[in-house]
N, C-alpha and C. Protein backbone atom coordinates (compact mmCIF):
# COMPACT_ATOMS: atom_id res chain seq x y z
N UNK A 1 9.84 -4.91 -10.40
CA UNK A 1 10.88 -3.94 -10.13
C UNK A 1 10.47 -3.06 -8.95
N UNK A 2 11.42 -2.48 -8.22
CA UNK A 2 10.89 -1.55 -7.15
C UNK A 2 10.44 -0.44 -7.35
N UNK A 3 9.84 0.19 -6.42
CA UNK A 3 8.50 1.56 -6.97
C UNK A 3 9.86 2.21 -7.40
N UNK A 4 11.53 2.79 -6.71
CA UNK A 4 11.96 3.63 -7.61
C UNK A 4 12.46 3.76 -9.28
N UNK A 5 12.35 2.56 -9.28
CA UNK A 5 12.75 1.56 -10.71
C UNK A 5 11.12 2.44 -11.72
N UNK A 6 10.54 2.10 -11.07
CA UNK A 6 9.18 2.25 -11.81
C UNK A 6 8.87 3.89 -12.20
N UNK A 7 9.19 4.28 -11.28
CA UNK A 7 9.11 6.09 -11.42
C UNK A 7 9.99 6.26 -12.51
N UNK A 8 11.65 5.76 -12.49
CA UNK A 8 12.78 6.31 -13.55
C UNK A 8 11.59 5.99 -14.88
N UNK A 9 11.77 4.54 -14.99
CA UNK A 9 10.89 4.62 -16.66
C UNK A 9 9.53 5.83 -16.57
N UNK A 10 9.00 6.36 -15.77
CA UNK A 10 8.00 7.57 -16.16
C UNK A 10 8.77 8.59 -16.42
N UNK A 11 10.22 8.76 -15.98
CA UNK A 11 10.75 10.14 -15.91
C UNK A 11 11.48 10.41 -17.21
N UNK A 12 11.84 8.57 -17.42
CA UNK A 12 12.58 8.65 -19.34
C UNK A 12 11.33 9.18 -20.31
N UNK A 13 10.22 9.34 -20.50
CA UNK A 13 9.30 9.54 -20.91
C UNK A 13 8.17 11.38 -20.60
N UNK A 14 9.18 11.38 -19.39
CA UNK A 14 8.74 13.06 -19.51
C UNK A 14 9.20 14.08 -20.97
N UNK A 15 8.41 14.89 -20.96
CA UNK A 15 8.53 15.91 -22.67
C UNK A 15 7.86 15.13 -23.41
N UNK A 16 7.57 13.91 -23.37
CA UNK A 16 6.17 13.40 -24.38
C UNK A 16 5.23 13.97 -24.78
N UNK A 17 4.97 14.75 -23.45
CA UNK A 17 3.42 15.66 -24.06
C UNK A 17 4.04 16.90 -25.47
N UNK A 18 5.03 17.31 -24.88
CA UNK A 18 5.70 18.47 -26.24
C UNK A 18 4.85 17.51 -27.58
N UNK A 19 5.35 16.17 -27.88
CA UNK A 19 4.84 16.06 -28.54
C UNK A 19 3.51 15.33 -29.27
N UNK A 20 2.49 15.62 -28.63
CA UNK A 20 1.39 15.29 -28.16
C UNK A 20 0.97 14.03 -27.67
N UNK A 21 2.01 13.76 -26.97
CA UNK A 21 1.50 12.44 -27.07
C UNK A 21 1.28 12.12 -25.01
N UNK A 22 -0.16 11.58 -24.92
CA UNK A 22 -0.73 11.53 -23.50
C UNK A 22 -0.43 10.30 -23.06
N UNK A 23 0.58 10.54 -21.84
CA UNK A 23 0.91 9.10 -20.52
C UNK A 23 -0.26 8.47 -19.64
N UNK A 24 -0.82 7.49 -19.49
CA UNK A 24 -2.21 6.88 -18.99
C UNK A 24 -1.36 5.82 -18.12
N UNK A 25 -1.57 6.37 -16.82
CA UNK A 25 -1.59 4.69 -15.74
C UNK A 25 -2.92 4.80 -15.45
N UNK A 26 -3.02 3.26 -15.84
CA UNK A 26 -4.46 2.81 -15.28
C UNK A 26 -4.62 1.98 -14.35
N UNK A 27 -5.75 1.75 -13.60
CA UNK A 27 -5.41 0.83 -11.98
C UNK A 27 -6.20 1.70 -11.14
N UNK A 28 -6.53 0.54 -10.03
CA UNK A 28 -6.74 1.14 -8.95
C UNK A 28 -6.31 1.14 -7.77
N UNK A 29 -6.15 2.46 -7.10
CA UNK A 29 -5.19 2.62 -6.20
C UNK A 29 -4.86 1.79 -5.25
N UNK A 30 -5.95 1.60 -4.37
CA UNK A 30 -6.24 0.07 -4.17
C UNK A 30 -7.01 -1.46 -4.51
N UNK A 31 -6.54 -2.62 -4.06
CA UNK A 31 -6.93 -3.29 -5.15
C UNK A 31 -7.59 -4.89 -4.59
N UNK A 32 -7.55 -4.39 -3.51
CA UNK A 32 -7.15 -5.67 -2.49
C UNK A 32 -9.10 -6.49 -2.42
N UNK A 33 -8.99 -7.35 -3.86
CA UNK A 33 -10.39 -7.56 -3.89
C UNK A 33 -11.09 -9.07 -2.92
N UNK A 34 -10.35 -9.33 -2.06
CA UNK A 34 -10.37 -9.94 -0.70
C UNK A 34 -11.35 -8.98 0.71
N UNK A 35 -11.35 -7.46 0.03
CA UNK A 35 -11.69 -6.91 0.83
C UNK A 35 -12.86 -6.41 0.09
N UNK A 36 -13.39 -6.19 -0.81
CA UNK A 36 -14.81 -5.91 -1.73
C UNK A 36 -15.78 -5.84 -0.71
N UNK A 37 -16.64 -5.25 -0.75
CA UNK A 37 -18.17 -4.94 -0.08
C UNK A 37 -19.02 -5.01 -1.61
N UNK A 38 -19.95 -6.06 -1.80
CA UNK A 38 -20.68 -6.18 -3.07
C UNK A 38 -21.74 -5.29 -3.39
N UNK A 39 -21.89 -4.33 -1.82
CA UNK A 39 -22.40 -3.06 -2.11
C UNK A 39 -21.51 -1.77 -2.27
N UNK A 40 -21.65 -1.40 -3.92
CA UNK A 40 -21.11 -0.54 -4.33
C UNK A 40 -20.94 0.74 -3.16
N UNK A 41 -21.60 1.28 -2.71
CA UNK A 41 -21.87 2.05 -1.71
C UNK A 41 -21.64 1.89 -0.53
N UNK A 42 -21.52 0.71 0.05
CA UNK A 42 -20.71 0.61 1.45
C UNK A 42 -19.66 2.00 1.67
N UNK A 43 -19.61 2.11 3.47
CA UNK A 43 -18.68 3.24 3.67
C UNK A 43 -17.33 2.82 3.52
N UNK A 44 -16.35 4.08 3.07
CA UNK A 44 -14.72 3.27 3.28
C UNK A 44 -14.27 2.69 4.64
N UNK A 45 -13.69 1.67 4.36
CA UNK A 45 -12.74 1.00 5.04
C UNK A 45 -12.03 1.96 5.81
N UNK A 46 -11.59 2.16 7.14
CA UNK A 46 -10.80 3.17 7.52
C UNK A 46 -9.40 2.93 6.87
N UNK A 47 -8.62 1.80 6.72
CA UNK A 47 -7.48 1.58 5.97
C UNK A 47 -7.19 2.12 4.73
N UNK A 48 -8.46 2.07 4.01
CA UNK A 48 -8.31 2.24 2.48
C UNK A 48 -8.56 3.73 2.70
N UNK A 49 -8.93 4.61 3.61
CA UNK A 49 -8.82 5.89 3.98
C UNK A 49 -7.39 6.19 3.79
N UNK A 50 -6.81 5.83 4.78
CA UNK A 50 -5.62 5.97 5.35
C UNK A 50 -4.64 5.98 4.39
N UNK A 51 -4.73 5.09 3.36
CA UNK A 51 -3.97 4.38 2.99
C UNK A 51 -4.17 5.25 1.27
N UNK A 52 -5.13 5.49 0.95
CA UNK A 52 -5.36 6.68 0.11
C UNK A 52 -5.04 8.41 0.40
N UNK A 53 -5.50 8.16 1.77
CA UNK A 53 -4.95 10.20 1.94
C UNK A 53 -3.19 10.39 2.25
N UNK A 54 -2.31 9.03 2.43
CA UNK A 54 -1.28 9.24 2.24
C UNK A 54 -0.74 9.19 1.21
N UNK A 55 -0.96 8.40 -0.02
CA UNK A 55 -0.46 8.75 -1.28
C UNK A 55 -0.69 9.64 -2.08
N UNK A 56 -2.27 10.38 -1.74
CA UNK A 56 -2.28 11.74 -1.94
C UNK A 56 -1.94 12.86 -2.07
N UNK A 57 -1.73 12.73 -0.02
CA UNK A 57 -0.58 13.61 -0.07
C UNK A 57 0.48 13.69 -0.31
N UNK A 58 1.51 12.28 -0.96
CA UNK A 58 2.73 12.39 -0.88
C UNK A 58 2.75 12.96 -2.85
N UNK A 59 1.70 12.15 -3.20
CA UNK A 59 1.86 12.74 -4.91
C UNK A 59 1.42 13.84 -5.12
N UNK A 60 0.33 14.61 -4.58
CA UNK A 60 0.96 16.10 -4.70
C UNK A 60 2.18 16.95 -4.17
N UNK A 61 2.48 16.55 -3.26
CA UNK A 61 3.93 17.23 -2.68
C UNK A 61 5.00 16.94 -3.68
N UNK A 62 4.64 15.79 -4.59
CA UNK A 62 5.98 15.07 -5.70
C UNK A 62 7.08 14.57 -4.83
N UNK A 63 6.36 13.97 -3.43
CA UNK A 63 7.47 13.13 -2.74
C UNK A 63 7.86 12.05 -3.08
N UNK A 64 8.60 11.95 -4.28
CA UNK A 64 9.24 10.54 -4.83
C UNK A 64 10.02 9.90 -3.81
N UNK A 65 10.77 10.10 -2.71
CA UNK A 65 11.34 9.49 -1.87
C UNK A 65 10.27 8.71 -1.05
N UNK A 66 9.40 9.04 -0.42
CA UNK A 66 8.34 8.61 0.19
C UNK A 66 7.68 7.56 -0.56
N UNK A 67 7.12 8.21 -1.67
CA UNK A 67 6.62 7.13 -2.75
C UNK A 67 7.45 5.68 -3.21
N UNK A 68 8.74 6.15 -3.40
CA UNK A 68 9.46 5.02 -3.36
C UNK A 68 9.74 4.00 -2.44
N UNK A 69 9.28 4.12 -1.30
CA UNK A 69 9.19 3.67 -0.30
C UNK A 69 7.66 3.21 0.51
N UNK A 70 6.75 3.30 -0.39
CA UNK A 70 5.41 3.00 -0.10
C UNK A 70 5.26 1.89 0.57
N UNK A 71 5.60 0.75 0.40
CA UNK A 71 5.23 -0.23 0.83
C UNK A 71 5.95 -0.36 2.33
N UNK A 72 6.80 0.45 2.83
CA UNK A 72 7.00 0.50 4.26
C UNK A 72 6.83 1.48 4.83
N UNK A 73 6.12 2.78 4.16
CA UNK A 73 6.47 3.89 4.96
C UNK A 73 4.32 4.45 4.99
N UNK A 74 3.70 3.81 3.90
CA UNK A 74 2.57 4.35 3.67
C UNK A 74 1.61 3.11 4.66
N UNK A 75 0.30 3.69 5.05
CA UNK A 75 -0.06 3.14 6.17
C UNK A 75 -0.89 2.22 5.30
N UNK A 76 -0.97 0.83 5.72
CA UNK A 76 -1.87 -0.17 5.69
C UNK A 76 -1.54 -0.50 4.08
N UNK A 77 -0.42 -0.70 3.54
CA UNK A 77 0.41 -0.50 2.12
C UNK A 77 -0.26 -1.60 1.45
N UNK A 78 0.48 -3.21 2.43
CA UNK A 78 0.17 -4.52 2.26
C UNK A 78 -1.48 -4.95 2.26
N UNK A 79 -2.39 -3.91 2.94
CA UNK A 79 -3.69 -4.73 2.48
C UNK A 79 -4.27 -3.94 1.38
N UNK A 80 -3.23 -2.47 0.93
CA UNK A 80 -4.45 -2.41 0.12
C UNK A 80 -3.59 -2.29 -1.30
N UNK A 81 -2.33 -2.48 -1.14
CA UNK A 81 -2.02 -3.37 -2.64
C UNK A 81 -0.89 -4.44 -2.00
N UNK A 82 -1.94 -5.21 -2.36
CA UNK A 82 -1.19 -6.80 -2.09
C UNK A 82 -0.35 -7.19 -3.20
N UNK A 83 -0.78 -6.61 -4.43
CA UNK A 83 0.17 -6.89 -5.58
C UNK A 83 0.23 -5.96 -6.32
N UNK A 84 1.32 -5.49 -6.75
CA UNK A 84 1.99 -4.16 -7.12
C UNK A 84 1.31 -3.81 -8.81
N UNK A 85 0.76 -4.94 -9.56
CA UNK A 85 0.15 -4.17 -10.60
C UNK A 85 0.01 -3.53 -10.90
N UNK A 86 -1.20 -3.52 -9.98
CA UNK A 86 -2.61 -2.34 -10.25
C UNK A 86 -2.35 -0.88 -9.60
N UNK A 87 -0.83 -0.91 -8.57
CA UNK A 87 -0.68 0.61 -8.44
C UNK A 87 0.42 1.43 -9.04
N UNK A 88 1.44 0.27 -9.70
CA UNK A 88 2.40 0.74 -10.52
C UNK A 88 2.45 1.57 -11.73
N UNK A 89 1.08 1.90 -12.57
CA UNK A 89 1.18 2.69 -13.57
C UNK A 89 0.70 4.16 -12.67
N UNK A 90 0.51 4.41 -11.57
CA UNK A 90 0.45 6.08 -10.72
C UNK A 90 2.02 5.89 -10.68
N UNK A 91 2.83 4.88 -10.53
CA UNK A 91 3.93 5.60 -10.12
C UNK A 91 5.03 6.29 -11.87
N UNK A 92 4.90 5.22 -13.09
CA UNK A 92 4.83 5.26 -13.51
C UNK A 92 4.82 6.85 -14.26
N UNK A 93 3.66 7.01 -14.12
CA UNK A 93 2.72 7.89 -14.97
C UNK A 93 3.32 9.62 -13.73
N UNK A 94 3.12 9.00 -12.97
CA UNK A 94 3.95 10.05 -11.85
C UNK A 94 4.99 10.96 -12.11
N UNK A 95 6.12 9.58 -12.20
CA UNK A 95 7.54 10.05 -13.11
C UNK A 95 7.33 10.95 -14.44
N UNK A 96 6.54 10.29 -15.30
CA UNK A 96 6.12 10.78 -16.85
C UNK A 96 5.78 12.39 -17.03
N UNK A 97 5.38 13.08 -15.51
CA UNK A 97 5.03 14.28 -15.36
C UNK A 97 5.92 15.05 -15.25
N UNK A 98 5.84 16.20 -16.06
CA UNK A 98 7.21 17.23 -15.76
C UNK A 98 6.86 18.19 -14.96
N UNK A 99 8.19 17.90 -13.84
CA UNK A 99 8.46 18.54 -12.53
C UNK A 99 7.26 20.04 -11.93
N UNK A 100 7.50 20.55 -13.38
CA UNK A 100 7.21 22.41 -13.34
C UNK A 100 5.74 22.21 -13.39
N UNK A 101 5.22 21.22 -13.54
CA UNK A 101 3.45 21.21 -13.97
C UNK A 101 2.92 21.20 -12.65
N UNK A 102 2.22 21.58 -12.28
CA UNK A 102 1.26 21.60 -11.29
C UNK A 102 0.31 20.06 -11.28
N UNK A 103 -0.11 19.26 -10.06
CA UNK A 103 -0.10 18.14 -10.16
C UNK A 103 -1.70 18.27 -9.58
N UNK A 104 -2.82 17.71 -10.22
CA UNK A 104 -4.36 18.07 -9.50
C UNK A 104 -4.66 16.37 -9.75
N UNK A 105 -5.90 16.81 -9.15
CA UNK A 105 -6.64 15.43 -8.38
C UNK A 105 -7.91 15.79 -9.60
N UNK A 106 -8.06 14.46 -10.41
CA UNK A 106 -9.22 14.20 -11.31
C UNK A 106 -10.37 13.75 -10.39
N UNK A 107 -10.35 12.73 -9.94
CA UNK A 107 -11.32 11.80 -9.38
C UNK A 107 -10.97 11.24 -8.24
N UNK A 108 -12.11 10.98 -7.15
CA UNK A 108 -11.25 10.50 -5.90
C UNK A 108 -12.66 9.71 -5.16
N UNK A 109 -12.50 8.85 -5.55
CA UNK A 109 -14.16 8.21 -4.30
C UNK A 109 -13.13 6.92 -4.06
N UNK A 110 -14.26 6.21 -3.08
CA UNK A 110 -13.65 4.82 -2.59
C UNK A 110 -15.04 4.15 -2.61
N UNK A 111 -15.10 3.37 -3.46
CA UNK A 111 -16.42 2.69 -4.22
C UNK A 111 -16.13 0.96 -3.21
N UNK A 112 -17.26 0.46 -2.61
CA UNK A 112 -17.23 -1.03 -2.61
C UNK A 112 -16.47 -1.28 -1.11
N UNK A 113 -16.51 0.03 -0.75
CA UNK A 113 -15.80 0.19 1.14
C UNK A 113 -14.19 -0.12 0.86
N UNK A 114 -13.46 -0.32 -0.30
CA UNK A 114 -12.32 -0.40 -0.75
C UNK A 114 -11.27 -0.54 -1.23
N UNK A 115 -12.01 -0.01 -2.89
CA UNK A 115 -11.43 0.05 -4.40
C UNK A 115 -11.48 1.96 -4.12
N UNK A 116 -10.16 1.93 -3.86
CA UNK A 116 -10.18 3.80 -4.17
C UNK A 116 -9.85 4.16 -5.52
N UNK A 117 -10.33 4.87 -6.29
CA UNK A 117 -10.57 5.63 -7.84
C UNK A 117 -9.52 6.75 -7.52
N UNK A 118 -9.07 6.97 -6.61
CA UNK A 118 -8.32 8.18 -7.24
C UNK A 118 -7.16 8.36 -8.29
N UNK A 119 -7.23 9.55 -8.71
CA UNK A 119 -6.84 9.59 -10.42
C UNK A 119 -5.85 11.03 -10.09
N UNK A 120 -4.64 11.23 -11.10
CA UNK A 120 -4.20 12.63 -11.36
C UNK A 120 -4.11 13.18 -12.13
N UNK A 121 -3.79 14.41 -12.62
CA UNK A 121 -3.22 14.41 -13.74
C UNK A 121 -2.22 15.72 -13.17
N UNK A 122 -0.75 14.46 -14.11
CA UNK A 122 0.74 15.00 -14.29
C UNK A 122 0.34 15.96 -14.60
């Protein structure tokens, strides 16, 4: 389904937390394991840079228009999710967040020169 398809089902699911109950997308942001460095520690990829500090910034701003449009508007989209899997539960889990919450950054490295970890929480 398309990323805006994917956000609505997170947004049918906002007020969940009222009742305790916690939304988890799991994945990594990028995924593109064609591109692996088998040293954990290798530097990032400039792409998987790129290509991470724009979804960053667009999911804290809560630019769902942008987001919905990732795969043509975010830089280097196609190499670093070649297949929509592994980044569909951020968008997901995105939607699932209610509007008024303040949106922070858990975790953020780029392990292997370009598997990025970054994480939020709605």
């Amino acid at each position: 389904m398309p990323a805006r398809q994917q956000i609505a089902i997170g947004e049918a699911l906002q007020g969940l937390e009222q009742d305790g109950i916690l939304v988890i997308g799991s994945g990594f942001l990028t995924h593109n394991f064609n591109e692996i460095d088998r040293n954990k520690e290798a530097p990032p990829r400039a792409w998987a840079v790129q290509f991470r500090d724009w979804i960053r910034e667009k999911v804290l701003a809560r630019d769902i228009e942008a987001l919905s449009q990732y795969e043509t508007l975010a830089p280097h989209a196609v190499l670093g999710v070649p297949r929509a899997e592994h980044f569909v539960p951020l968008l997901i889990a995105l939607g699932s967040g209610s509007t008024g919450r303040e949106i922070r950054v858990l975790h953020d490295t780029i392990e292997h020169g370009s598997l990025s970890t970054l994480s939020f929480k709605f």
